[in-house]
PDB file of N, CA and C in Angstrom:
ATOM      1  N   UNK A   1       2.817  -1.071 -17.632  1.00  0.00           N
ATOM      2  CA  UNK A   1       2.633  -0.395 -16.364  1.00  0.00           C
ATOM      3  C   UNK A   1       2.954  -1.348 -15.215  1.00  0.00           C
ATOM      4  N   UNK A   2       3.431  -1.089 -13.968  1.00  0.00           N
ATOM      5  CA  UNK A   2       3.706  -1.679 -12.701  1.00  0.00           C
ATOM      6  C   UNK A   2       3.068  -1.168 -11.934  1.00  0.00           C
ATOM      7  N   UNK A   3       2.331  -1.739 -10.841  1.00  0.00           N
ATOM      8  CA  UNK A   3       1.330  -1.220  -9.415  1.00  0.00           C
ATOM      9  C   UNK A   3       2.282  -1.632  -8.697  1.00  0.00           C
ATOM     10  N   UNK A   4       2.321  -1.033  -7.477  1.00  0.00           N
ATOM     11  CA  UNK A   4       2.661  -1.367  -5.996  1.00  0.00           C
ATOM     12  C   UNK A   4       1.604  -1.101  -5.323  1.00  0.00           C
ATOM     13  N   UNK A   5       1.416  -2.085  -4.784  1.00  0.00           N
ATOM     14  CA  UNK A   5       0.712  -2.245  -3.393  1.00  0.00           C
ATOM     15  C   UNK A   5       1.016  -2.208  -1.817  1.00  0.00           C
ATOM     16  N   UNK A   6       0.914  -1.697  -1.045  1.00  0.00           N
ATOM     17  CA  UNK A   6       1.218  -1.470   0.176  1.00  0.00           C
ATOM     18  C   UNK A   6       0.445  -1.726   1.096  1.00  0.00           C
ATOM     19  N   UNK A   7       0.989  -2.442   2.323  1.00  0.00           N
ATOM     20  CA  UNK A   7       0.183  -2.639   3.480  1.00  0.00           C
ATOM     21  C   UNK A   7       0.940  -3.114   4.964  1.00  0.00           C
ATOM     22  N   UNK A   8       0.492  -2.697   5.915  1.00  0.00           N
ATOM     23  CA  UNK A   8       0.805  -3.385   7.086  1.00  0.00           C
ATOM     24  C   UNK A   8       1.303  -1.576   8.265  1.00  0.00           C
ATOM     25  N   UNK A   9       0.859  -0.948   7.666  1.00  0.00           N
ATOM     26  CA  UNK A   9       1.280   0.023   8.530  1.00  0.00           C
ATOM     27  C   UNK A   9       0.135   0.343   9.626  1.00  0.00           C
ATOM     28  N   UNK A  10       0.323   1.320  10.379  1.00  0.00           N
ATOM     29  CA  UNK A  10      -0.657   1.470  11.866  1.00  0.00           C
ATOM     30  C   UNK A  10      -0.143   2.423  12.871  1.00  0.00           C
ATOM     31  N   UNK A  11      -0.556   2.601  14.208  1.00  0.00           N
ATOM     32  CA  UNK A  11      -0.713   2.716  15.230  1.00  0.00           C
ATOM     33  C   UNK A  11       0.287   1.558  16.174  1.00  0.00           C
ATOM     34  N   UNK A  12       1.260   2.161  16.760  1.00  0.00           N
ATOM     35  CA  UNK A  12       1.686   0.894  17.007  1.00  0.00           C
ATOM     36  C   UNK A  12       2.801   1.813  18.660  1.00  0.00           C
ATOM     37  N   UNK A  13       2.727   1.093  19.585  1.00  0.00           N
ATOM     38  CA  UNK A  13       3.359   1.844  20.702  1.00  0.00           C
ATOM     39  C   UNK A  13       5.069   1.834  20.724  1.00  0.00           C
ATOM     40  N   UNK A  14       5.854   2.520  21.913  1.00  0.00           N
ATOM     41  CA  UNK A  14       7.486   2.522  21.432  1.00  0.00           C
ATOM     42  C   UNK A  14       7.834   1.141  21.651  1.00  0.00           C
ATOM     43  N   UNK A  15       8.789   0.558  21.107  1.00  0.00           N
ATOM     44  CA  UNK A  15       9.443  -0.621  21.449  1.00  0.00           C
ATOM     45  C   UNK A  15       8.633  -2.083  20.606  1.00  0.00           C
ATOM     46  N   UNK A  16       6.901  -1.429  20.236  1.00  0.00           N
ATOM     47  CA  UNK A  16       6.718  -2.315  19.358  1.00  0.00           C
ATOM     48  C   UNK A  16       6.677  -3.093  18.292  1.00  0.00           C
ATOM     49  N   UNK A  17       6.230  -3.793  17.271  1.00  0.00           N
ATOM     50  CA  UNK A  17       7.412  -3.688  15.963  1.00  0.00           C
ATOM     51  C   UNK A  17       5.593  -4.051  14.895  1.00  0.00           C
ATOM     52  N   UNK A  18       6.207  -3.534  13.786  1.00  0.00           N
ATOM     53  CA  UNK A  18       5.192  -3.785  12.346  1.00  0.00           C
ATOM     54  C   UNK A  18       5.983  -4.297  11.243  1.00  0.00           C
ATOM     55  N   UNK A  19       5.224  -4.975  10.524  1.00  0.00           N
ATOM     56  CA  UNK A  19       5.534  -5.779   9.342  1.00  0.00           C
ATOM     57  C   UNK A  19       4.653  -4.823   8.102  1.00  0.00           C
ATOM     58  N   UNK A  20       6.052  -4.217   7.373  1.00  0.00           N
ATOM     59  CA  UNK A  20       5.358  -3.798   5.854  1.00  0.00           C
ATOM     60  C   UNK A  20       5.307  -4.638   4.695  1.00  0.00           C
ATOM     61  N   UNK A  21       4.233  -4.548   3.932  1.00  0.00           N
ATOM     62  CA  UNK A  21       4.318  -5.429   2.944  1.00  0.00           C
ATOM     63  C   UNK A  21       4.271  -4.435   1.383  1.00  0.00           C
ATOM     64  N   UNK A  22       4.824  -5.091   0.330  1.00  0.00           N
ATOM     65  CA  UNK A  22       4.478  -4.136  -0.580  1.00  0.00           C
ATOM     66  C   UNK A  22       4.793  -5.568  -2.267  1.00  0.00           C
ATOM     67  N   UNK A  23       3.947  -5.650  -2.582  1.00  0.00           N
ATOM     68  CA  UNK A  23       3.771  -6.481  -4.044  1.00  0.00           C
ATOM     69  C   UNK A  23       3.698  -5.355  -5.251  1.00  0.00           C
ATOM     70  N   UNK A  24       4.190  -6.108  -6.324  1.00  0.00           N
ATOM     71  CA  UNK A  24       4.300  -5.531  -7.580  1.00  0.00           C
ATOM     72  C   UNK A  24       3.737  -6.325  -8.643  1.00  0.00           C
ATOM     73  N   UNK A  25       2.869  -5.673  -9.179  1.00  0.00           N
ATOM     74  CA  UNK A  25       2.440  -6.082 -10.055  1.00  0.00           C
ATOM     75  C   UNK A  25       2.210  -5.647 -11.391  1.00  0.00           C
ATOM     76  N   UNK A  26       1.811  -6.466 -12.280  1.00  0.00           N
ATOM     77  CA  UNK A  26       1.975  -5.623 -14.175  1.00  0.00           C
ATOM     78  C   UNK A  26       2.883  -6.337 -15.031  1.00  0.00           C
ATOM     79  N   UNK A  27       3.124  -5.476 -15.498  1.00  0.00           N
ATOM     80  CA  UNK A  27       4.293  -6.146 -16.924  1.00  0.00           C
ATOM     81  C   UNK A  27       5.880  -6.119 -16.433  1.00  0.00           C
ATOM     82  N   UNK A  28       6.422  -6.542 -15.252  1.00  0.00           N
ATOM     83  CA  UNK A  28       7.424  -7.119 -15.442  1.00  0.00           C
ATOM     84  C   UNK A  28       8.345  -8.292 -15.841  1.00  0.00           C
ATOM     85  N   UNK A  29       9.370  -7.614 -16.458  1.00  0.00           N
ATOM     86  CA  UNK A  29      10.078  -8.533 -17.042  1.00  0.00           C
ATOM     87  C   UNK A  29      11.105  -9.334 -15.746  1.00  0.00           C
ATOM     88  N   UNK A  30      11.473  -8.160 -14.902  1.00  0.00           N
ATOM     89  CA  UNK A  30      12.503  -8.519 -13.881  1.00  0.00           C
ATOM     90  C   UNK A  30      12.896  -7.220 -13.193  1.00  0.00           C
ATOM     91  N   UNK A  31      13.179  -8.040 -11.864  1.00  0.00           N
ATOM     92  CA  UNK A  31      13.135  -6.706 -11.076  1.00  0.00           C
ATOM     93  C   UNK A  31      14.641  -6.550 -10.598  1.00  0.00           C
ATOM     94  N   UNK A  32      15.473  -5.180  -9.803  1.00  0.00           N
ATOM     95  CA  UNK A  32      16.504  -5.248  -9.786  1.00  0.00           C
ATOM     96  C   UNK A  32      16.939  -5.231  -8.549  1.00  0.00           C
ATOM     97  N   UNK A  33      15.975  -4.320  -8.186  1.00  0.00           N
ATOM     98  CA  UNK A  33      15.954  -3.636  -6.293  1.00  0.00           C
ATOM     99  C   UNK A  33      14.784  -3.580  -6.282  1.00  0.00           C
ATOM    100  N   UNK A  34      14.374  -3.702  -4.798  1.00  0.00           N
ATOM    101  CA  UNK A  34      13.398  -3.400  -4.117  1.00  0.00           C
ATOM    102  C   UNK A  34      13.846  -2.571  -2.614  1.00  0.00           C
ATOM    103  N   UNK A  35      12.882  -1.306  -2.956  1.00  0.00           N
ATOM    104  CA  UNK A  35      13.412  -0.155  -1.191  1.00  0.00           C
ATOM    105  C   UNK A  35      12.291  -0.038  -0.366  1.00  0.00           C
ATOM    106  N   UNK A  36      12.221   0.387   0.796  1.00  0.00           N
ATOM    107  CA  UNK A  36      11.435   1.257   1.215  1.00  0.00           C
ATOM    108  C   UNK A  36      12.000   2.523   2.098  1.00  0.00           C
ATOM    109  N   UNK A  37      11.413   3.865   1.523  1.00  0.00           N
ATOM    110  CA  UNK A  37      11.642   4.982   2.007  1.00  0.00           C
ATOM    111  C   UNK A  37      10.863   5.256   2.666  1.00  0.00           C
ATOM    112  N   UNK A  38      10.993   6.535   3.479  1.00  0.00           N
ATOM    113  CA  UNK A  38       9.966   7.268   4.691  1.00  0.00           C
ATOM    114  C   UNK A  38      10.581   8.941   4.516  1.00  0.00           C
ATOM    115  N   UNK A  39       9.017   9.215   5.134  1.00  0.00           N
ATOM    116  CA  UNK A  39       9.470  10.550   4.890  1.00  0.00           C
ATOM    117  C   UNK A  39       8.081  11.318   5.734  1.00  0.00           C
ATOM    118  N   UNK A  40       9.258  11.752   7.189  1.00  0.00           N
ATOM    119  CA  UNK A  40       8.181  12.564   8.335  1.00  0.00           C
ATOM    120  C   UNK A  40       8.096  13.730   7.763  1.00  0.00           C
ATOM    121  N   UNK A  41       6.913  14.735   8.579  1.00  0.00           N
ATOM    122  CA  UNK A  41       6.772  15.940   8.228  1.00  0.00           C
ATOM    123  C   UNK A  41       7.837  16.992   8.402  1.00  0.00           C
ATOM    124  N   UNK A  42       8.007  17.896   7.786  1.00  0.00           N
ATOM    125  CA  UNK A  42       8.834  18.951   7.196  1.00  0.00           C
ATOM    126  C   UNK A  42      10.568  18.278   6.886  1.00  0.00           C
ATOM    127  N   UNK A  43      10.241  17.033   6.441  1.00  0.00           N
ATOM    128  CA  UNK A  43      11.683  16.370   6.679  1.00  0.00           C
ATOM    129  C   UNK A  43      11.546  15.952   4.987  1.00  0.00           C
ATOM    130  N   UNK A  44      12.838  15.687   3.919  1.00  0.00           N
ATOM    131  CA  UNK A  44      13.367  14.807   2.943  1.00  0.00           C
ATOM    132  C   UNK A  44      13.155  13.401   2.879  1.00  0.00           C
ATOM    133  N   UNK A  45      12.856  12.899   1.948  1.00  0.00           N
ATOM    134  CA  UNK A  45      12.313  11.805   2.192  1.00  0.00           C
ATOM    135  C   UNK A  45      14.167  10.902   2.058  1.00  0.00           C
ATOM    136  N   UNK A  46      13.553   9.580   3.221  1.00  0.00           N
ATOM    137  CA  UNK A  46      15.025   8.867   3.260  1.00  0.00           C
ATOM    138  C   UNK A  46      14.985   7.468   3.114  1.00  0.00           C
ATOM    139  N   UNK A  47      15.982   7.330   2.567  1.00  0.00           N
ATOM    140  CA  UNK A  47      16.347   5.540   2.379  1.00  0.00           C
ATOM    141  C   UNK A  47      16.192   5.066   3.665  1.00  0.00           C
ATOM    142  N   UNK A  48      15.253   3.658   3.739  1.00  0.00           N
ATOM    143  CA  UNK A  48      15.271   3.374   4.752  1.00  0.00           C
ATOM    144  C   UNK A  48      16.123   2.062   4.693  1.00  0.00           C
ATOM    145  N   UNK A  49      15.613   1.161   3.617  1.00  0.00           N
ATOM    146  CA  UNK A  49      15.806  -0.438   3.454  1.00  0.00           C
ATOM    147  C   UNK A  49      16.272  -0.569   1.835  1.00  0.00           C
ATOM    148  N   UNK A  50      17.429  -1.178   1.310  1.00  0.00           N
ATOM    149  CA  UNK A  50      16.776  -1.722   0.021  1.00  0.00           C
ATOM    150  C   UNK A  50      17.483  -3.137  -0.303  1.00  0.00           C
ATOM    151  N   UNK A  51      17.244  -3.997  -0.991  1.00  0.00           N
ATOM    152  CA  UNK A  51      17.411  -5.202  -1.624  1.00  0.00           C
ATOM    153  C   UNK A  51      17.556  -5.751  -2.593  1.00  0.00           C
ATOM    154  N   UNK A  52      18.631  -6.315  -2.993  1.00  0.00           N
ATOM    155  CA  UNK A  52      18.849  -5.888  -4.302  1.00  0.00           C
ATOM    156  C   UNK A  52      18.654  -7.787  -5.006  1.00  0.00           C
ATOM    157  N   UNK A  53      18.318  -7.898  -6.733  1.00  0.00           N
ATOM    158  CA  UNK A  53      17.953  -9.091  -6.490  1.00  0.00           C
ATOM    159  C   UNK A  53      18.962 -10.179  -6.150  1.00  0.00           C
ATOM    160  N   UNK A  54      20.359  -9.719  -6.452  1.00  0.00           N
ATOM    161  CA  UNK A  54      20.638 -10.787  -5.149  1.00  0.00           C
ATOM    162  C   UNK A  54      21.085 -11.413  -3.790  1.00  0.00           C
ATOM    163  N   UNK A  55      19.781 -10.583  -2.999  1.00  0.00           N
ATOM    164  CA  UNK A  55      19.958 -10.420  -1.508  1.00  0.00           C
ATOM    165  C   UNK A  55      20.571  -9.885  -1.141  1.00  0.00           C
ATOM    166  N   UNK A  56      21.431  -8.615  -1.303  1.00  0.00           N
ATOM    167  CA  UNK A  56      21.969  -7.538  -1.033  1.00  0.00           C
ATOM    168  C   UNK A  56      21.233  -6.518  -0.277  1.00  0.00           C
ATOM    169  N   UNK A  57      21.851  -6.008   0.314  1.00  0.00           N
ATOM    170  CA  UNK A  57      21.024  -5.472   1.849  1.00  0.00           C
ATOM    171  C   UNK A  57      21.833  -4.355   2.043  1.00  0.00           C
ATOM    172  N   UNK A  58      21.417  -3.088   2.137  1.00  0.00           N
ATOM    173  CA  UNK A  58      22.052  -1.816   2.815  1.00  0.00           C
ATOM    174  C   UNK A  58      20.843  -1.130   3.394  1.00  0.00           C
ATOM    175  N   UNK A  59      21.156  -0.462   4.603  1.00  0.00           N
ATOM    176  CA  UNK A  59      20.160  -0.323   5.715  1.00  0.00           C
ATOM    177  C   UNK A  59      20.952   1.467   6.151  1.00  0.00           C
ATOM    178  N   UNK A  60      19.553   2.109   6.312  1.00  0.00           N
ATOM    179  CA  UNK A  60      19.822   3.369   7.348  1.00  0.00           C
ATOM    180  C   UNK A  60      20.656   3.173   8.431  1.00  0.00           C
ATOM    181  N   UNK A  61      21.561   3.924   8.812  1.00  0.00           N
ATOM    182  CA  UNK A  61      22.306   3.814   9.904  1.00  0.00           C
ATOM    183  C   UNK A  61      21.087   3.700  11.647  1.00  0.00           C
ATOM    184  N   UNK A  62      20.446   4.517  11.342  1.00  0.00           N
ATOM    185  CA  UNK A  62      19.110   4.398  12.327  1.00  0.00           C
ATOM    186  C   UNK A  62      18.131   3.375  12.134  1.00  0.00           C
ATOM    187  N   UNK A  63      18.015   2.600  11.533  1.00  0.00           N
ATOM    188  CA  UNK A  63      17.591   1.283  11.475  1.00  0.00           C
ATOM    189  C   UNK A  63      18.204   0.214  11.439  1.00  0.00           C
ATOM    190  N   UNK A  64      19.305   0.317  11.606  1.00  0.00           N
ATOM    191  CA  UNK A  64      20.531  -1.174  11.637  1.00  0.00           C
ATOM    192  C   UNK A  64      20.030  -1.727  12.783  1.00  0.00           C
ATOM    193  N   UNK A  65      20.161  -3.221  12.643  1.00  0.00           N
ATOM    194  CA  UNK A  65      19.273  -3.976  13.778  1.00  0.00           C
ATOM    195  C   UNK A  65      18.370  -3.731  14.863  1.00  0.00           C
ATOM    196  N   UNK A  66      17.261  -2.996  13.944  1.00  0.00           N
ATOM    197  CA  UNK A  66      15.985  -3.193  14.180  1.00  0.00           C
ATOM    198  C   UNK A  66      14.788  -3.124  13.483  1.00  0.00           C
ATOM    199  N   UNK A  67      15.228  -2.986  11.710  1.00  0.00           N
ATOM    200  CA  UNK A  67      14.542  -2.946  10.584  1.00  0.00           C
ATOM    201  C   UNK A  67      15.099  -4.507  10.471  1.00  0.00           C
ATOM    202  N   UNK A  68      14.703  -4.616   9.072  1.00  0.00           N
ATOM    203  CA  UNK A  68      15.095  -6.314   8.418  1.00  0.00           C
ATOM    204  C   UNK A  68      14.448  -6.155   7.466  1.00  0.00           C
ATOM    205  N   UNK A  69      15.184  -6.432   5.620  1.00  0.00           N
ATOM    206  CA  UNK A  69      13.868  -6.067   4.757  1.00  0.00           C
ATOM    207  C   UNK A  69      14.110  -7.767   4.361  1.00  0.00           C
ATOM    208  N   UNK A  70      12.962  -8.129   2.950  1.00  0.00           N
ATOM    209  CA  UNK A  70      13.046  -9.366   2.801  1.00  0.00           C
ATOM    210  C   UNK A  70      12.552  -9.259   1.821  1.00  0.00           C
ATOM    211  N   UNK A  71      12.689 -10.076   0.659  1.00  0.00           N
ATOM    212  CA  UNK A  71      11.768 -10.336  -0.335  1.00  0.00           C
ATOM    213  C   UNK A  71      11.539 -11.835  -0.854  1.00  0.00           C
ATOM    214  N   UNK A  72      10.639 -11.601  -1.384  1.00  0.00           N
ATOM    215  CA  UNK A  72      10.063 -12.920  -1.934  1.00  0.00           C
ATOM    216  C   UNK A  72       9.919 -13.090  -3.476  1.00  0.00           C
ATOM    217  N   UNK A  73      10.845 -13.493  -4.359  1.00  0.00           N
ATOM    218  CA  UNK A  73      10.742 -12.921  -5.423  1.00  0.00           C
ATOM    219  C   UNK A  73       9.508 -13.325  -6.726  1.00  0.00           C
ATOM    220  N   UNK A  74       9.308 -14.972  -6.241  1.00  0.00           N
ATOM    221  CA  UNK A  74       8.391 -15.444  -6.815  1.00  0.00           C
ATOM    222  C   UNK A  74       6.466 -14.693  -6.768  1.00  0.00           C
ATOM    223  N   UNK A  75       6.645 -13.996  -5.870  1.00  0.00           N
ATOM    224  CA  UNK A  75       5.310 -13.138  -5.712  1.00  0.00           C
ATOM    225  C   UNK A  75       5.763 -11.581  -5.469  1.00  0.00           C
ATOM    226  N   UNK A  76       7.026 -10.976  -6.491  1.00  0.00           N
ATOM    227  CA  UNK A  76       7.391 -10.228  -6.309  1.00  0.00           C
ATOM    228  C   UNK A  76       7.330  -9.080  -5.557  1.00  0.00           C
ATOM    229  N   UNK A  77       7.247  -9.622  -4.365  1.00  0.00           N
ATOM    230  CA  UNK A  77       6.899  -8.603  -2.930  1.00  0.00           C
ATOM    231  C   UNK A  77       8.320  -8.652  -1.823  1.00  0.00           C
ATOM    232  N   UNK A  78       7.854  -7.120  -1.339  1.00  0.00           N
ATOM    233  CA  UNK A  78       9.087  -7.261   0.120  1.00  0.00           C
ATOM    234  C   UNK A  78       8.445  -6.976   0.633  1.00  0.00           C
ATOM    235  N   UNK A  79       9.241  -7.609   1.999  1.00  0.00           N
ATOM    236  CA  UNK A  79       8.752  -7.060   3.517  1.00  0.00           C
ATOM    237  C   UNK A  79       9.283  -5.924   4.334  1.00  0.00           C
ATOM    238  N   UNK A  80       9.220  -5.242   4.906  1.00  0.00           N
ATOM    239  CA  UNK A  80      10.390  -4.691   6.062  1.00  0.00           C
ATOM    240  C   UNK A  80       9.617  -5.106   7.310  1.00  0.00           C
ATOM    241  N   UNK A  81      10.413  -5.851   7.945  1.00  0.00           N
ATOM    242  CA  UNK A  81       9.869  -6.222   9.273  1.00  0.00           C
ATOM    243  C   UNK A  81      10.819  -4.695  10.227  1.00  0.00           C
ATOM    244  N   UNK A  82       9.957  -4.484  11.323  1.00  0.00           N
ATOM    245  CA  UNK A  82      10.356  -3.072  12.034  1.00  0.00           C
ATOM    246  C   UNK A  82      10.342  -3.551  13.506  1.00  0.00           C
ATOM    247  N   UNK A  83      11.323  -4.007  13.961  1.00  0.00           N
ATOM    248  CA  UNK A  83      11.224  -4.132  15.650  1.00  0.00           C
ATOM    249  C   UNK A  83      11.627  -2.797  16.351  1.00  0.00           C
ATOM    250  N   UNK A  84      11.360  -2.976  17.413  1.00  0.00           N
ATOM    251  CA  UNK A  84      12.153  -2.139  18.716  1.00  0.00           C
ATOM    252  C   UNK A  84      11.552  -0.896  18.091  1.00  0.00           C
ATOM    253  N   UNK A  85      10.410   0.068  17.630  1.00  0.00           N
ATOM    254  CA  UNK A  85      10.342   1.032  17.340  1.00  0.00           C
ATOM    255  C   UNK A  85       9.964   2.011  17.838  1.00  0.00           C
ATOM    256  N   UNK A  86      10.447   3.119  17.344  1.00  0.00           N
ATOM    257  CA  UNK A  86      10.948   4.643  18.276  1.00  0.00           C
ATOM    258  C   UNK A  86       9.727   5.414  17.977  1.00  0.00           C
ATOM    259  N   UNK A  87       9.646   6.665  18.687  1.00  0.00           N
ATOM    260  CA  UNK A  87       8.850   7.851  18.059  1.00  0.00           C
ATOM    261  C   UNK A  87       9.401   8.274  16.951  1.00  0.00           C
ATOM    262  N   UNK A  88      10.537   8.525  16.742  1.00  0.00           N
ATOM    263  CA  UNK A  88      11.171   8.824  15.633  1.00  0.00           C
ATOM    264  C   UNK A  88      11.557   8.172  14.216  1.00  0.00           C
ATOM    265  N   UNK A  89      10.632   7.155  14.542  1.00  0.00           N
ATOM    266  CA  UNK A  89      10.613   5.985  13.211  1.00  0.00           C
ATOM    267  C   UNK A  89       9.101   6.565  12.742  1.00  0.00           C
ATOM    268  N   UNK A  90       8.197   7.466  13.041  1.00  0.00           N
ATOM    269  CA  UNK A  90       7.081   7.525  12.737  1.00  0.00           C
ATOM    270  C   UNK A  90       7.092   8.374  11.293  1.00  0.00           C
ATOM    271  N   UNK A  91       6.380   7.964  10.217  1.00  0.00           N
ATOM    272  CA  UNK A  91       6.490   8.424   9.140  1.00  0.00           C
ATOM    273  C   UNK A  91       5.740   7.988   8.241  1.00  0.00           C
ATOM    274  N   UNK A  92       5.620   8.775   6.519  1.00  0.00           N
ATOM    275  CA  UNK A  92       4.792   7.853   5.999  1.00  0.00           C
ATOM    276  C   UNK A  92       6.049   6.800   5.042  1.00  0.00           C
ATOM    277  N   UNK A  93       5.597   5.627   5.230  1.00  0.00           N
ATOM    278  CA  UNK A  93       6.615   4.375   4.333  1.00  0.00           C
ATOM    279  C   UNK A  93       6.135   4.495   2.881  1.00  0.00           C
ATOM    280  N   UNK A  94       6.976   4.770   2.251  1.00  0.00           N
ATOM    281  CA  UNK A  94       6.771   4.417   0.742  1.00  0.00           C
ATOM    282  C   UNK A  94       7.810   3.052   0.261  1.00  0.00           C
ATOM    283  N   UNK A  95       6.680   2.510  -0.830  1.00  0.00           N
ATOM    284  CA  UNK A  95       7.970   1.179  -1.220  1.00  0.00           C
ATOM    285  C   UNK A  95       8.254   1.529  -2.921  1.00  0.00           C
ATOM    286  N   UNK A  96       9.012   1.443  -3.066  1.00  0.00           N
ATOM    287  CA  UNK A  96      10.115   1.332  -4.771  1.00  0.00           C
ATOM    288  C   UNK A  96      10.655   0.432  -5.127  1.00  0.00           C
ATOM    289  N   UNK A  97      10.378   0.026  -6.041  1.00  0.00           N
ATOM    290  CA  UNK A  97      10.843  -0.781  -6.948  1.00  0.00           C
ATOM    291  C   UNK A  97      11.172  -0.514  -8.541  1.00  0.00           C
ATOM    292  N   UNK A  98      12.564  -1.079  -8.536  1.00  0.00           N
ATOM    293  CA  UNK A  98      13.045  -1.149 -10.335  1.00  0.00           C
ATOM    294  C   UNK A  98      13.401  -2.303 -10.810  1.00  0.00           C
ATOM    295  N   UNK A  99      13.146  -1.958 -12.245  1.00  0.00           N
ATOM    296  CA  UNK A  99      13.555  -3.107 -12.803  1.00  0.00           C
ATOM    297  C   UNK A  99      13.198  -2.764 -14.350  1.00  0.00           C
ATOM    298  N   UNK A 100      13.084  -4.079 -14.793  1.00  0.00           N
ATOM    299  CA  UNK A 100      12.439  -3.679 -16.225  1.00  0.00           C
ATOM    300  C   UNK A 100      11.127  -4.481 -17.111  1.00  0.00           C
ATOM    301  N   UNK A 101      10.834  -3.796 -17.407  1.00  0.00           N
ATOM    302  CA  UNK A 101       9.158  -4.553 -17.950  1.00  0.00           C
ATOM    303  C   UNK A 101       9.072  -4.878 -19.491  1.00  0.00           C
ATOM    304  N   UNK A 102       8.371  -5.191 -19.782  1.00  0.00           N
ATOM    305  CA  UNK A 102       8.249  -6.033 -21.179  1.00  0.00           C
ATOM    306  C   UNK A 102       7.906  -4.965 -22.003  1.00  0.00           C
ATOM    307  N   UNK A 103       8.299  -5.011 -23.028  1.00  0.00           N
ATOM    308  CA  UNK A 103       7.982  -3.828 -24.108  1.00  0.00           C
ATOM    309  C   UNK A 103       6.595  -3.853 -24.275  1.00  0.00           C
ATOM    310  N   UNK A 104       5.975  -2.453 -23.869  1.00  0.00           N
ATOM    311  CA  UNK A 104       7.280  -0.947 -24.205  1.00  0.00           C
ATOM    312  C   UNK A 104       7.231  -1.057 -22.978  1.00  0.00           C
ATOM    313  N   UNK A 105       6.809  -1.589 -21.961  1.00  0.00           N
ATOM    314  CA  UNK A 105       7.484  -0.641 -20.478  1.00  0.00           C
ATOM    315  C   UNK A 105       8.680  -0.296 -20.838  1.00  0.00           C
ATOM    316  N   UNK A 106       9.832  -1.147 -20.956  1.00  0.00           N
ATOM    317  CA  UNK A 106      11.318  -0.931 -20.421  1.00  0.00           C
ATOM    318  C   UNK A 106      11.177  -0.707 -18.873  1.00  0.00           C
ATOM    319  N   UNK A 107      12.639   0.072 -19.016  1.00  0.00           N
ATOM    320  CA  UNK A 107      13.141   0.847 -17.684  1.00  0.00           C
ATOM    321  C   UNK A 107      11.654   0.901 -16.706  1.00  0.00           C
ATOM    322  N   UNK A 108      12.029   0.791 -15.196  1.00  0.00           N
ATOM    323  CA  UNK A 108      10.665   1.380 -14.503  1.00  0.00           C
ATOM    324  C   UNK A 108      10.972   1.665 -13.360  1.00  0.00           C
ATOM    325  N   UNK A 109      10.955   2.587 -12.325  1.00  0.00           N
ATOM    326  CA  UNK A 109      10.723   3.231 -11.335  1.00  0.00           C
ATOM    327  C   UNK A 109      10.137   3.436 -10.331  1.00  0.00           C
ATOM    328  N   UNK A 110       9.164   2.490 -10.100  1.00  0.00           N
ATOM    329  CA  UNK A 110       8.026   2.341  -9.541  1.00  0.00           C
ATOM    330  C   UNK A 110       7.948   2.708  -7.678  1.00  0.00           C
ATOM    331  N   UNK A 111       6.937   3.638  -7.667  1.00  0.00           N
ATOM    332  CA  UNK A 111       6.383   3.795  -6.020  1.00  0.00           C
ATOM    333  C   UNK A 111       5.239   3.316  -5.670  1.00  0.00           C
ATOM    334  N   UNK A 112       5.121   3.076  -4.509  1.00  0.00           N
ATOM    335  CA  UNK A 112       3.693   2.770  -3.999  1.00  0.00           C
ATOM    336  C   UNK A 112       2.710   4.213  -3.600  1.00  0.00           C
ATOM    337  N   UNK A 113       1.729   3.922  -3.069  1.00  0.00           N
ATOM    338  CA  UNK A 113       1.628   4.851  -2.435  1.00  0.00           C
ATOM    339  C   UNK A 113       1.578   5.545  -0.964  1.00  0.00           C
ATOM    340  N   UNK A 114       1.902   4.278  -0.396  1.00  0.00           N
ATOM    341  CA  UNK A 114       2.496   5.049   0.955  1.00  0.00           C
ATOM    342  C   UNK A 114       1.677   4.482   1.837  1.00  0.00           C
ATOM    343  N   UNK A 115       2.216   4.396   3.419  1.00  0.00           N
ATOM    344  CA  UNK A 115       1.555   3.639   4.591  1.00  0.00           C
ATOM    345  C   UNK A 115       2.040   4.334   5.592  1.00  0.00           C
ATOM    346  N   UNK A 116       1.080   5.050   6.470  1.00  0.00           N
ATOM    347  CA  UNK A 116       1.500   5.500   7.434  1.00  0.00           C
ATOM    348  C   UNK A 116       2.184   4.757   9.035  1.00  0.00           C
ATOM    349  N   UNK A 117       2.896   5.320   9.393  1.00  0.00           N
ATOM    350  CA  UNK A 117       3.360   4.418  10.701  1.00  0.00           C
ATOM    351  C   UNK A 117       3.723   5.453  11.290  1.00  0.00           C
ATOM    352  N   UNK A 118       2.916   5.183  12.948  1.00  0.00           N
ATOM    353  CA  UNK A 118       3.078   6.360  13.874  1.00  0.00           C
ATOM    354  C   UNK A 118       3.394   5.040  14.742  1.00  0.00           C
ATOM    355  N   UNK A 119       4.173   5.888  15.502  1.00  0.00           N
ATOM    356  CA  UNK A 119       4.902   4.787  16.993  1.00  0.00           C
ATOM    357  C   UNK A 119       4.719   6.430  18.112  1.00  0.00           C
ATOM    358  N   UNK A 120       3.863   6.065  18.748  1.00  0.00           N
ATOM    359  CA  UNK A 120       3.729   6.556  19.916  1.00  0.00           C
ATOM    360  C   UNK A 120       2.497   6.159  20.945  1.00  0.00           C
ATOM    361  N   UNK A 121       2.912   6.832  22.357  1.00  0.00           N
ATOM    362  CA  UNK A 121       2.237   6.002  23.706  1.00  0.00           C
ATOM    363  C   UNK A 121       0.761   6.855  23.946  1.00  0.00           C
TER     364      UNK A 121
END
């Protein structure tokens, strides 16, 4: 089994910025990517950030320089740092991660469970 953990979301005004955090933990063997998605009300949930393990970076067109994700692989956690943020960045953040785990995991898929982030005045 793999946990994700999540944290760093809030209350936060326009233009201000939050730091998400999200660790994995359990029986991994190795991880491949690490994302974080969002997903406002009556909306699809969307790629926001992901990272791949080697430092590979593709970003929402609406978050290009003013998201930033990061990871740390030795405490198998990422960040998304969030500057300059909008009303329209408000959502709940989920983080994902794959990779593969030690038998029997195998294959794994893993979500967190989610952090809310509202940006408004």
């Amino acid at each position: 089994q793999v946990q994700l953990v999540e944290s760093g979301g809030g209350l936060v005004q326009p233009g201000g910025s939050l730091r998400l955090s999200c660790a994995a933990s359990g029986s991994i063997l190795s991880i491949e990517a690490m994302g974080w998605y969002r997903q406002a009300p009556g909306k699809e949930r969307e790629l926001v950030a992901i990272i791949t393990s080697g430092g590979n970076t593709n970003y929402a067109d609406s978050v290009k320089g003013r998201f930033t994700i990061s990871r740390e692989n030795a405490k198998n956690t990422v960040y998304l740092q969030m500057n300059s943020l909008k009303p329209e960045d408000t959502a709940f953040y989920y983080c994902n991660v794959k990779g593969l785990g030690y038998s029997p995991v195998g294959p794994f898929d893993s979500w967190g469970q989610g952090t809310q982030v509202t940006v408004s005045s």
